[in-house]
N, C-alpha and C. Protein backbone atom coordinates (compact mmCIF):
# COMPACT_ATOMS: atom_id res chain seq x y z
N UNK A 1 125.32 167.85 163.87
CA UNK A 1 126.17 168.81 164.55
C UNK A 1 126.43 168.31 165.97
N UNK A 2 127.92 168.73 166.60
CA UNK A 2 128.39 167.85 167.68
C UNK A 2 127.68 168.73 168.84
N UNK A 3 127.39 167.95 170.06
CA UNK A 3 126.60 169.08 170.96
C UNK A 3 127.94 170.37 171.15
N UNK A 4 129.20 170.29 171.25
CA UNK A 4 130.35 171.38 171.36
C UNK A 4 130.03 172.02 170.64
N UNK A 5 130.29 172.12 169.40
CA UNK A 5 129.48 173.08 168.14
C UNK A 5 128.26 173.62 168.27
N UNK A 6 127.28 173.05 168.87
CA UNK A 6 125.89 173.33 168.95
C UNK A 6 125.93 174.89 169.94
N UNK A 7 126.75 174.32 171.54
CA UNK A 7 126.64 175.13 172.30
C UNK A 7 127.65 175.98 171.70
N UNK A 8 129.07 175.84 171.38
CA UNK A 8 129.98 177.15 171.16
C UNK A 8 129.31 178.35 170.42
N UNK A 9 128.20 178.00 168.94
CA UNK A 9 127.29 178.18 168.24
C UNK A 9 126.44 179.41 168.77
N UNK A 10 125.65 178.73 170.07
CA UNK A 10 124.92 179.24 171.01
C UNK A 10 125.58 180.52 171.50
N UNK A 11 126.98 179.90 172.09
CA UNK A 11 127.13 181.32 172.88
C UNK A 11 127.73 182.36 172.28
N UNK A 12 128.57 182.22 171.10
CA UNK A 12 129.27 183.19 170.34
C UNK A 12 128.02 183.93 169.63
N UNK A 13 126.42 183.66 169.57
CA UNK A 13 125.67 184.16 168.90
C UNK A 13 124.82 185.15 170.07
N UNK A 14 124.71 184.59 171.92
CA UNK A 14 124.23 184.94 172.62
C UNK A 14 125.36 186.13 172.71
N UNK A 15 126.70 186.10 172.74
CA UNK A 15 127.74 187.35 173.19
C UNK A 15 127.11 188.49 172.76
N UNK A 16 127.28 188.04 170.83
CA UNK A 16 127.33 189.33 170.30
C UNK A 16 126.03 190.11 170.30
N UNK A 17 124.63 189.31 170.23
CA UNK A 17 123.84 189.63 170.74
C UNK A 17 123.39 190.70 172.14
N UNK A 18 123.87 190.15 173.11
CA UNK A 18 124.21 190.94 174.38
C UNK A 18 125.28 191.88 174.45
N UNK A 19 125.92 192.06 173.54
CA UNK A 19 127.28 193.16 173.48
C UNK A 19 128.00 192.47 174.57
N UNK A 20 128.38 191.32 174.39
CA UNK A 20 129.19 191.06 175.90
C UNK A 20 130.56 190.34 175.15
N UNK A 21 132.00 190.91 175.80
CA UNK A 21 132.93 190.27 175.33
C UNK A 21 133.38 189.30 176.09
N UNK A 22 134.69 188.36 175.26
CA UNK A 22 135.21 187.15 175.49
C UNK A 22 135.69 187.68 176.84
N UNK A 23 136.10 188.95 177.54
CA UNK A 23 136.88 188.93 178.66
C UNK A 23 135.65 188.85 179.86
N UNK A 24 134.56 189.53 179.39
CA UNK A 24 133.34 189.28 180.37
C UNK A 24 132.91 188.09 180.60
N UNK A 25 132.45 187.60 179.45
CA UNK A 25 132.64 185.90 179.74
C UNK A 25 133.73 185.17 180.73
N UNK A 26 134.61 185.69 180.18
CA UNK A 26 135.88 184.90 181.29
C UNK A 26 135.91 185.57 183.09
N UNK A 27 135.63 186.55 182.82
CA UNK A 27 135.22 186.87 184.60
C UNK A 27 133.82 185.77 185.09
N UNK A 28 132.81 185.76 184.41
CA UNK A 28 131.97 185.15 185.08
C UNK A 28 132.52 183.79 184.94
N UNK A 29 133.29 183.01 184.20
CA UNK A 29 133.42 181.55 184.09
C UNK A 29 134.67 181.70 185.63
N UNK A 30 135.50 182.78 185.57
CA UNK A 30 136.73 182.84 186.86
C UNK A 30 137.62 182.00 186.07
N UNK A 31 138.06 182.02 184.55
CA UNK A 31 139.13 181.37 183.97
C UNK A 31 139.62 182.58 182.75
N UNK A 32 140.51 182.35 182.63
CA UNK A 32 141.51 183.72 181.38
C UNK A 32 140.55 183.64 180.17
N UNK A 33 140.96 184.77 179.79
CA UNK A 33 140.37 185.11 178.23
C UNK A 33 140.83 184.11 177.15
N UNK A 34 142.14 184.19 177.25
CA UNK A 34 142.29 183.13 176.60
C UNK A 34 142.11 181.68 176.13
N UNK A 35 141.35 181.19 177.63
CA UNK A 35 140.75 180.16 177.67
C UNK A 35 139.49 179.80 176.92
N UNK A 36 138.82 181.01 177.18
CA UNK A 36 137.46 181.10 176.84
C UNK A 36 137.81 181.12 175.09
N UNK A 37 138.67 182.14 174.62
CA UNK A 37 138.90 182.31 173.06
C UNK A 37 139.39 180.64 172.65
N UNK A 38 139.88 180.23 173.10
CA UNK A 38 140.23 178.37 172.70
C UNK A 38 139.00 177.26 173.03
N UNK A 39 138.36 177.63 174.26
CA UNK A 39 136.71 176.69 174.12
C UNK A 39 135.84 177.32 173.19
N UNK A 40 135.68 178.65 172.47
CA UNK A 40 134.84 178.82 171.86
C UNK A 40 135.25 178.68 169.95
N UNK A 41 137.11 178.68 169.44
CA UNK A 41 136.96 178.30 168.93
C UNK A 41 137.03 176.62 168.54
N UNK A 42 136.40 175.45 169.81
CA UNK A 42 136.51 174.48 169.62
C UNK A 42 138.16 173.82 169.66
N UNK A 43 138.74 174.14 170.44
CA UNK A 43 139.77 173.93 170.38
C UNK A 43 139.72 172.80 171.77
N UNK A 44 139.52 173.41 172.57
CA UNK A 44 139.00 172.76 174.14
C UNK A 44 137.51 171.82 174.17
N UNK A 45 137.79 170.97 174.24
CA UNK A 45 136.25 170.35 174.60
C UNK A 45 135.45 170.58 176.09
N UNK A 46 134.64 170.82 175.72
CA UNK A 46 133.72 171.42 176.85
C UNK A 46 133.09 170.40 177.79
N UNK A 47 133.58 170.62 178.99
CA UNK A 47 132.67 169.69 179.92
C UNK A 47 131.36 169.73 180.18
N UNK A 48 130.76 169.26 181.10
CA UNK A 48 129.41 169.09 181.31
C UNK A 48 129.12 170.21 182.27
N UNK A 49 130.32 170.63 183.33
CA UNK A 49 129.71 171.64 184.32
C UNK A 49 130.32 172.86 183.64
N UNK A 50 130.90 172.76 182.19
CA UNK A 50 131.10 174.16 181.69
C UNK A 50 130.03 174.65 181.51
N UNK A 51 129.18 173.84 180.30
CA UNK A 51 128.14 173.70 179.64
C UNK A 51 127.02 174.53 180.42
N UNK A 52 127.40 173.76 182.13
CA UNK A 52 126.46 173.92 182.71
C UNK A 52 126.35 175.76 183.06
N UNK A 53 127.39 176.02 183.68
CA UNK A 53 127.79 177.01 183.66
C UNK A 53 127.11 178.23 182.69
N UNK A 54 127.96 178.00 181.43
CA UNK A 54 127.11 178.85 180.09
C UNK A 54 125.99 179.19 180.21
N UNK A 55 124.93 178.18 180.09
CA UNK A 55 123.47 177.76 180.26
C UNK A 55 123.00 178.55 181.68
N UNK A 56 123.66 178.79 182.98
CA UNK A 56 123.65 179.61 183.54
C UNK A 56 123.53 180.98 183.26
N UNK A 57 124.75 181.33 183.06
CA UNK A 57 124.96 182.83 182.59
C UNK A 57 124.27 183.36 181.32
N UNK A 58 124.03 182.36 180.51
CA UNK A 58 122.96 182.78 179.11
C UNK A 58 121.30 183.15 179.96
N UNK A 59 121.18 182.52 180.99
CA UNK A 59 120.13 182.47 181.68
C UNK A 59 118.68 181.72 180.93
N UNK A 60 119.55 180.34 180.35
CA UNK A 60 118.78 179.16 179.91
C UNK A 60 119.06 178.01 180.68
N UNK A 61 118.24 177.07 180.27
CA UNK A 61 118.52 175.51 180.83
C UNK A 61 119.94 174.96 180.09
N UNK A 62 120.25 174.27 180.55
CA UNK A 62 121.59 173.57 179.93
C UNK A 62 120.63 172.77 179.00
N UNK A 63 119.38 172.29 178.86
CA UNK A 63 118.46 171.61 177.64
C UNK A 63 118.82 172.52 176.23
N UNK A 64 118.16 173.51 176.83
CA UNK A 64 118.22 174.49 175.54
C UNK A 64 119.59 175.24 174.73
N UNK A 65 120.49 175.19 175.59
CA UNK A 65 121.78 175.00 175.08
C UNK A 65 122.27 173.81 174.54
N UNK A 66 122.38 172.55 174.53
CA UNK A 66 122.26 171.67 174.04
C UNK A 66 121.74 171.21 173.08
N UNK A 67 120.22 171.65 173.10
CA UNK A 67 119.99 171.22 171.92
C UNK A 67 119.65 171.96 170.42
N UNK A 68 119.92 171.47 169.17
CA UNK A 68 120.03 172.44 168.39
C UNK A 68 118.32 172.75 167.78
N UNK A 69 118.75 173.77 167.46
CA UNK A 69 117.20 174.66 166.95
C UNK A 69 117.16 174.78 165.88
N UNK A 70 117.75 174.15 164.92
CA UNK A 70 117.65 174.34 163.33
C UNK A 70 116.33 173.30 163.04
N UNK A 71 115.13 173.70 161.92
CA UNK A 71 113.97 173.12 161.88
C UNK A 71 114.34 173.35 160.50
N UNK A 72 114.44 172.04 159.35
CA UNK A 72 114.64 172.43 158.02
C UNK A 72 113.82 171.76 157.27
N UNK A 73 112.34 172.70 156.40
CA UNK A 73 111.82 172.53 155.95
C UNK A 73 111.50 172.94 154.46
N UNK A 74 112.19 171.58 154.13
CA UNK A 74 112.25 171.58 152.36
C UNK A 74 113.51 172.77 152.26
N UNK A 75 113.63 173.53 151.43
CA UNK A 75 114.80 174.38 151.56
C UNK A 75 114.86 175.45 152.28
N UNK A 76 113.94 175.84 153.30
CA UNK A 76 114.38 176.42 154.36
C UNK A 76 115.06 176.15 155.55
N UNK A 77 115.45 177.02 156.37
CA UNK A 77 116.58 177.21 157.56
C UNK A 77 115.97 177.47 158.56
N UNK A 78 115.07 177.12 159.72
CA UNK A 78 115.03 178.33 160.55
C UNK A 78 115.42 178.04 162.27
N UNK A 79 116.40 179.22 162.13
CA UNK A 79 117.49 178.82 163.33
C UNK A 79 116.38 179.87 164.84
N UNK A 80 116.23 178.91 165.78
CA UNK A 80 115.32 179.85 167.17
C UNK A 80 116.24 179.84 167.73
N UNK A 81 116.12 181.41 168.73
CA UNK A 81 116.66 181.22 170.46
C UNK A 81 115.84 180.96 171.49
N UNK A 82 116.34 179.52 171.69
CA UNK A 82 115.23 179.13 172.98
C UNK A 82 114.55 178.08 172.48
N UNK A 83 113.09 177.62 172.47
CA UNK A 83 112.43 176.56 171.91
C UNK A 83 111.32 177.02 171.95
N UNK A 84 110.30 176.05 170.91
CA UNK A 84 108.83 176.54 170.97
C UNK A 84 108.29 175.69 172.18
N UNK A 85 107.50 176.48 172.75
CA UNK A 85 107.00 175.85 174.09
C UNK A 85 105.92 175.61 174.39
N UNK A 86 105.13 176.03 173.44
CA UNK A 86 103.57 175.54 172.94
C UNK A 86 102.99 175.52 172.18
N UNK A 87 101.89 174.88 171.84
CA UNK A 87 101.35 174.17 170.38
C UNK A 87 100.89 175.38 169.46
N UNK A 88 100.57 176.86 170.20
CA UNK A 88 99.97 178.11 169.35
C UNK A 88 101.40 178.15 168.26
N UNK A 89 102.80 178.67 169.57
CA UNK A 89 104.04 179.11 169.28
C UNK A 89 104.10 178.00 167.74
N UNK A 90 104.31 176.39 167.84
CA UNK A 90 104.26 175.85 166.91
C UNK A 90 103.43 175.94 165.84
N UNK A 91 102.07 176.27 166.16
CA UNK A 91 101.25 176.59 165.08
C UNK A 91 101.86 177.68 163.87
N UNK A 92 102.20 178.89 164.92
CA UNK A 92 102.42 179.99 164.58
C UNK A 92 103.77 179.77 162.98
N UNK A 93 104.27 178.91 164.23
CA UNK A 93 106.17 178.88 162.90
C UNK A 93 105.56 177.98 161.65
N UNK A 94 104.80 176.99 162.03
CA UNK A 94 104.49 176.07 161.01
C UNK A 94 103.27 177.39 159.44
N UNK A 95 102.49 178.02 160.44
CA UNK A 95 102.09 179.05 159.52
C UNK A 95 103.23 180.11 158.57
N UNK A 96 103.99 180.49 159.40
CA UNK A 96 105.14 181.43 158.45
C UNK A 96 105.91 180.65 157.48
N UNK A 97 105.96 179.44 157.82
CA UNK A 97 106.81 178.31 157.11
C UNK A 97 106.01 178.21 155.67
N UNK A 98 104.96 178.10 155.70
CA UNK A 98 104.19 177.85 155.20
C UNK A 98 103.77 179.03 154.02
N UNK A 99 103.83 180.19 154.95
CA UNK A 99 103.51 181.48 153.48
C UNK A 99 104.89 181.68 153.02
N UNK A 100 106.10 181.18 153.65
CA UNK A 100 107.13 181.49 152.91
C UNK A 100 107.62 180.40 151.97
N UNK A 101 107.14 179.19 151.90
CA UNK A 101 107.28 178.53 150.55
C UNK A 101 106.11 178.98 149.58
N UNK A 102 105.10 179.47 149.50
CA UNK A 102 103.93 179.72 148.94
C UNK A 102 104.44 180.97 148.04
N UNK A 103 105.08 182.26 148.85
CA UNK A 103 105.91 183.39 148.04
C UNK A 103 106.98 182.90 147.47
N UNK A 104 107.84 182.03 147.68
CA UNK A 104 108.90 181.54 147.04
C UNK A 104 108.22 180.50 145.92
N UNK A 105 107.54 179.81 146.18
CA UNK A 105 106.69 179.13 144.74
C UNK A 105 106.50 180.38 143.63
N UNK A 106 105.36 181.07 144.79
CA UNK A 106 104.85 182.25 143.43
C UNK A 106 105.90 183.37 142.78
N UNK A 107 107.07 183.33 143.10
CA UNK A 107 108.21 183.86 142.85
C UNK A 107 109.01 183.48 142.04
N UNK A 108 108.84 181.69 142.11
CA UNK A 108 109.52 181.18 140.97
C UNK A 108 108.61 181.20 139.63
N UNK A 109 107.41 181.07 139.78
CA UNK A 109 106.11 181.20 138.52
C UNK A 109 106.33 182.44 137.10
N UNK A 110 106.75 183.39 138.46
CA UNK A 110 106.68 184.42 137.88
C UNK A 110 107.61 184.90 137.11
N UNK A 111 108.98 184.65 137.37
CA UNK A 111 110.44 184.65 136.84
C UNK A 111 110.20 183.80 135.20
């Protein structure tokens, strides 16, 4: 996935999340709505001090906007906001990861 996609990704998921619309966005960026509706559907390629910007107003690092959070293990998906930031936090996902192929095994047994 292209980092543009990654972040557009990011913020169309941070909006709706926050109840915040494309015109709010566009006041804090100080560029038209319309603008914002053409960078987010990838239409506009995004610069580096947009990026930067976003990553601002999301009130993340431009790292964590950037980079993607999909962890895919065996046929699972699991999409984070933000990153794991310590070895418990990792412990922790690697444990849920873990009872959820174990119910999905014993799920298929049983069928």
């Amino acid at each position: 996935m292209k980092t543009n996609d990654i972040v557009i990704s990011k913020v169309i998921k941070w909006l709706k999340a926050e109840d915040k619309s494309y015109q709010w966005l566009a006041e804090q960026l100080g560029v038209s709505k319309s603008l914002v509706g053409l960078m987010l559907k990838g239409e506009r390629t995004l610069k580096s001090d947009r990026i930067e910007h976003f990553a601002k107003i999301m009130g993340i690092t431009t790292k964590e906007l950037v980079h993607s959070d999909t962890i895919t293990e065996g046929q699972l998906t699991v999409n984070l906001l933000g990153e794991l930031s310590n070895r418990h936090s990792k412990r922790e996902l690697d444990y849920l990861l873990f009872a959820i192929n174990d119910y999905l095994g014993l799920k298929e047994q049983v069928q």
